[in-house]
C-alpha atoms as a PDB file:
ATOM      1  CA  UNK A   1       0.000   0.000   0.000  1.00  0.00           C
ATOM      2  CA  UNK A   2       1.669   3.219  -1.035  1.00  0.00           C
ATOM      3  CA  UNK A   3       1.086   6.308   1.696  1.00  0.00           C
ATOM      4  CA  UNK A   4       0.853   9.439   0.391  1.00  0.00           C
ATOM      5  CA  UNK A   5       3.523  11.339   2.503  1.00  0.00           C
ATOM      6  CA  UNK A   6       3.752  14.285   0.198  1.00  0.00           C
ATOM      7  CA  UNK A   7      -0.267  14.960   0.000  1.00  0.00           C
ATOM      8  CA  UNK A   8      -2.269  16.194   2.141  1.00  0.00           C
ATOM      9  CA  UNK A   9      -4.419  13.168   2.240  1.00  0.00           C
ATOM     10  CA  UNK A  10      -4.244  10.308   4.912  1.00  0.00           C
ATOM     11  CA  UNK A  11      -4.679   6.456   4.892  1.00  0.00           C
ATOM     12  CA  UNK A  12      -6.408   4.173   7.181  1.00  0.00           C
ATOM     13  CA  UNK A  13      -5.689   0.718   7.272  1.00  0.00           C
ATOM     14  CA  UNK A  14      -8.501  -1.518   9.287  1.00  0.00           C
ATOM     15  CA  UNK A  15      -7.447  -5.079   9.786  1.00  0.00           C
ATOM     16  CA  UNK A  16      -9.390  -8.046  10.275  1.00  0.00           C
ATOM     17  CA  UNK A  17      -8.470  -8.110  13.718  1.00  0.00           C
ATOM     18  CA  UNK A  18     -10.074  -4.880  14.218  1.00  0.00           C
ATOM     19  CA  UNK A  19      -6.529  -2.935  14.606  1.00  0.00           C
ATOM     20  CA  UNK A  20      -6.723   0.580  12.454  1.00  0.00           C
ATOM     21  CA  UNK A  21      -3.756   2.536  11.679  1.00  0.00           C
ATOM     22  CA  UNK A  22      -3.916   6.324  10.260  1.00  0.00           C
ATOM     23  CA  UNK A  23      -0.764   7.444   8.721  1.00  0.00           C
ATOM     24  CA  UNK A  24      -0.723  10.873   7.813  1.00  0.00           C
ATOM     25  CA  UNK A  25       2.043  13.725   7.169  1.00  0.00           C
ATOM     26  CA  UNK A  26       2.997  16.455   9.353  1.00  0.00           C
ATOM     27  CA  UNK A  27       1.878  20.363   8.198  1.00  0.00           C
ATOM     28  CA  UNK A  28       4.387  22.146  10.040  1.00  0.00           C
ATOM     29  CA  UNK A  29       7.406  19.925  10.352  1.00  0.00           C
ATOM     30  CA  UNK A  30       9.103  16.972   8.147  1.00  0.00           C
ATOM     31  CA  UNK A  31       7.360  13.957   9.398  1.00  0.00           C
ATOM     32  CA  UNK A  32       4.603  11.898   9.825  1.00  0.00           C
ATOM     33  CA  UNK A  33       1.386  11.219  12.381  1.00  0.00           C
ATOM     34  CA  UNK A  34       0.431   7.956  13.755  1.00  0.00           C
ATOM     35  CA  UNK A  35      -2.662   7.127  15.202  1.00  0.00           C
ATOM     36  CA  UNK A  36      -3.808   3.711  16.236  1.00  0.00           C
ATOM     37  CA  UNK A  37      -2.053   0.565  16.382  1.00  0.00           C
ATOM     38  CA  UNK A  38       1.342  -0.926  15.149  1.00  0.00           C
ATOM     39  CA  UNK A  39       1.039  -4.678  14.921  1.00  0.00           C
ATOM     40  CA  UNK A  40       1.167  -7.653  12.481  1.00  0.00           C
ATOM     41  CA  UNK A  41      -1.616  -6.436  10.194  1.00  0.00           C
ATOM     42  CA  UNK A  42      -0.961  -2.849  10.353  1.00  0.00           C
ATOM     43  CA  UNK A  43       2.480  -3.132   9.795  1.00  0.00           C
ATOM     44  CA  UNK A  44       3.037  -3.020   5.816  1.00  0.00           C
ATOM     45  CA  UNK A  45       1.575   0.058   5.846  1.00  0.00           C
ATOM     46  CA  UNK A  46       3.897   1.300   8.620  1.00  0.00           C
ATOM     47  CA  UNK A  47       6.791   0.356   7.338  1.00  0.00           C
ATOM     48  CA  UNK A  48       5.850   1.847   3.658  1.00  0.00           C
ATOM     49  CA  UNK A  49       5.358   5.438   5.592  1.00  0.00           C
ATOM     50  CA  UNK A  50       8.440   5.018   7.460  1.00  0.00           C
ATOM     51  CA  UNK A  51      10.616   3.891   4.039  1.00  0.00           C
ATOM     52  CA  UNK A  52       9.235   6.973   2.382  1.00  0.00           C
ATOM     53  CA  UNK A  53       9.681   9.248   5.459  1.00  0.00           C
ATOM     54  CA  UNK A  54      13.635   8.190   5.163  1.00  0.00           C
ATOM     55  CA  UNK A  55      13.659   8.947   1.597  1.00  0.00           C
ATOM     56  CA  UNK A  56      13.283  12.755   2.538  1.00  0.00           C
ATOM     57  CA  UNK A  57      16.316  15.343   2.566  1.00  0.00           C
ATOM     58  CA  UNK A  58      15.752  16.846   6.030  1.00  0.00           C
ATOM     59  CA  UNK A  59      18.570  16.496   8.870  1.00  0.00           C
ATOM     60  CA  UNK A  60      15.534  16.034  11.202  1.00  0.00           C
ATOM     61  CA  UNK A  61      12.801  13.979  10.993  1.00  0.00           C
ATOM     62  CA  UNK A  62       9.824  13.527  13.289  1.00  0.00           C
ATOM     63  CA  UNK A  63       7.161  10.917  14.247  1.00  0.00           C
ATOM     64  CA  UNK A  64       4.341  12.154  15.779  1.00  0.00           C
ATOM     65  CA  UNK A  65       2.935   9.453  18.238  1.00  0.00           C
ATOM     66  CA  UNK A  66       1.043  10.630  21.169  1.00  0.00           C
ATOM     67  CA  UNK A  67      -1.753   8.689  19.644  1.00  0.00           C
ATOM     68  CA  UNK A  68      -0.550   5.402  19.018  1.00  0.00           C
ATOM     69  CA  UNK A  69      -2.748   2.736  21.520  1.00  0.00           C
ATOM     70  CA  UNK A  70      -0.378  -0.056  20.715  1.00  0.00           C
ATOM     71  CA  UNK A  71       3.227  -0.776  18.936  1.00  0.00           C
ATOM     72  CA  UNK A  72       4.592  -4.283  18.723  1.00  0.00           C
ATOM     73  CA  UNK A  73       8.749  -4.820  18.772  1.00  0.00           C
ATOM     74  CA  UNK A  74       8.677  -5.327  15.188  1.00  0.00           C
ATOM     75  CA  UNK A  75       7.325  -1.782  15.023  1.00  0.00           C
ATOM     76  CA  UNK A  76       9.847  -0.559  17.358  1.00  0.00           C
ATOM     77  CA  UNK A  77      12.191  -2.856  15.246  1.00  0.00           C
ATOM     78  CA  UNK A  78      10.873  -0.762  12.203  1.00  0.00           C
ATOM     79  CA  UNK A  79      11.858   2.810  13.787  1.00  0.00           C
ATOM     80  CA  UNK A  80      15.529   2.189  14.435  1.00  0.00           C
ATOM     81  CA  UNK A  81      15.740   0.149  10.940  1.00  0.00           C
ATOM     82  CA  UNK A  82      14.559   4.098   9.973  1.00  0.00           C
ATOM     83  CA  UNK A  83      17.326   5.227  11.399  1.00  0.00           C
ATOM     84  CA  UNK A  84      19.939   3.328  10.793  1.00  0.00           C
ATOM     85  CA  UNK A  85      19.082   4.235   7.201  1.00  0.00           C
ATOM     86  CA  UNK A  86      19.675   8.303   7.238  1.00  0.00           C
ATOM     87  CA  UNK A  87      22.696   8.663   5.971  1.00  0.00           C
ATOM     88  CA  UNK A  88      25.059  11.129   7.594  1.00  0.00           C
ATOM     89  CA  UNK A  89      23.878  13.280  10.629  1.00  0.00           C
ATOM     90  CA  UNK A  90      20.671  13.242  10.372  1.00  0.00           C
ATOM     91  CA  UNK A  91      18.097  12.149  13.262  1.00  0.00           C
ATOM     92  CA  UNK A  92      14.789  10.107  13.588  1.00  0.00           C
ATOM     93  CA  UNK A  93      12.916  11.903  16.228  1.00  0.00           C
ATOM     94  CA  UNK A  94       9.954  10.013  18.116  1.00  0.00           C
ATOM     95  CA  UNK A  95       7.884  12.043  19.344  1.00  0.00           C
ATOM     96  CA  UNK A  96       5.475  11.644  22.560  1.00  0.00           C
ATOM     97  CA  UNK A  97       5.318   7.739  21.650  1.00  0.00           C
ATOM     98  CA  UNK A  98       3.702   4.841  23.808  1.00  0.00           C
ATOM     99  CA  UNK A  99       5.040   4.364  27.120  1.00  0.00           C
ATOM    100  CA  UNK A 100       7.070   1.119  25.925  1.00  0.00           C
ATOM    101  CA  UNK A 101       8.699   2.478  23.109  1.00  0.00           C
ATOM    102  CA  UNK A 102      12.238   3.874  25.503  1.00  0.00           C
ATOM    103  CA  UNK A 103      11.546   0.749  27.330  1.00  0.00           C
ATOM    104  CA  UNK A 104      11.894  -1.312  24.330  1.00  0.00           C
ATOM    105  CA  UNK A 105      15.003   0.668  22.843  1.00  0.00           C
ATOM    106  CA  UNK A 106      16.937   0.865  25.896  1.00  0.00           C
ATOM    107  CA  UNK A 107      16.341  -3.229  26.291  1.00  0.00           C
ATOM    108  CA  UNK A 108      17.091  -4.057  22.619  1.00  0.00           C
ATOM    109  CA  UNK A 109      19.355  -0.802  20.890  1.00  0.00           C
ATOM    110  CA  UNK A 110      20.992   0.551  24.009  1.00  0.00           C
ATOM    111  CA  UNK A 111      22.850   3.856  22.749  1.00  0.00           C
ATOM    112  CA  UNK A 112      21.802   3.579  19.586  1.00  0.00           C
ATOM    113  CA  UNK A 113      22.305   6.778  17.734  1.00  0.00           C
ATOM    114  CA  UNK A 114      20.473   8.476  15.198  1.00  0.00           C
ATOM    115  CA  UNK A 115      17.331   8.267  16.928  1.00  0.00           C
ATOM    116  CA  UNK A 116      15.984  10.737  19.563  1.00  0.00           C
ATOM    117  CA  UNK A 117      12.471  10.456  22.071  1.00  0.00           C
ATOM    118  CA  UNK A 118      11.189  14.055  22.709  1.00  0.00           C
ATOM    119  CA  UNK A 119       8.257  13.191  25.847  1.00  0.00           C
END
């Protein structure tokens, strides 16, 4: 499924399972919104948003998460994969994500660079 970063439009992905996942871009900075839930049948659609988010220029990107309900470790997994990809300086910034997202990175990536959680 191919998100449409550069538009103003969103997309929702239902799953069978009932999880929903918006994925929309930022207005005011380089990035993307979340809303919903990050698991096994939300995550293509994920993982196309954050391959196209990594494709932009910008030495700072952003995540906008305060309104993700749930986020598996393959999601998590997903983020620092993002980040690991910017070439040079630049920095995958998280912002306001679940609780169990800096729990997750500490346990798994501890000091990993390139990525940054803003609470």
């Amino acid at each position: 499924m191919d998100v449409p970063l550069d538009e103003e439009a969103h997309c929702a992905a239902p799953s069978l399972g009932g999880a929903r996942l918006e994925v929309r871009p930022l207005s005011e900075r380089p990035g993307v919104y979340a809303k919903g839930e990050i698991g096994v049948s939300t995550r293509p659609m994920w993982q196309e948003a954050l391959g196209q988010l990594s494709r932009r220029s910008e030495s700072c990107l952003y995540v906008e998460m305060s309104q993700l309900t749930f986020i598996d470790v393959a999601g998590v997994t997903d983020l620092v994969m993002t980040a690991r990809s910017l070439s040079g300086h630049r920095l995958l910034v998280l912002d306001q994500p679940p609780f169990q997202v800096p729990r997750i990175l500490d346990l798994f990536w501890p000091g990993l660079g390139g990525i940054e959680v803003a609470a």
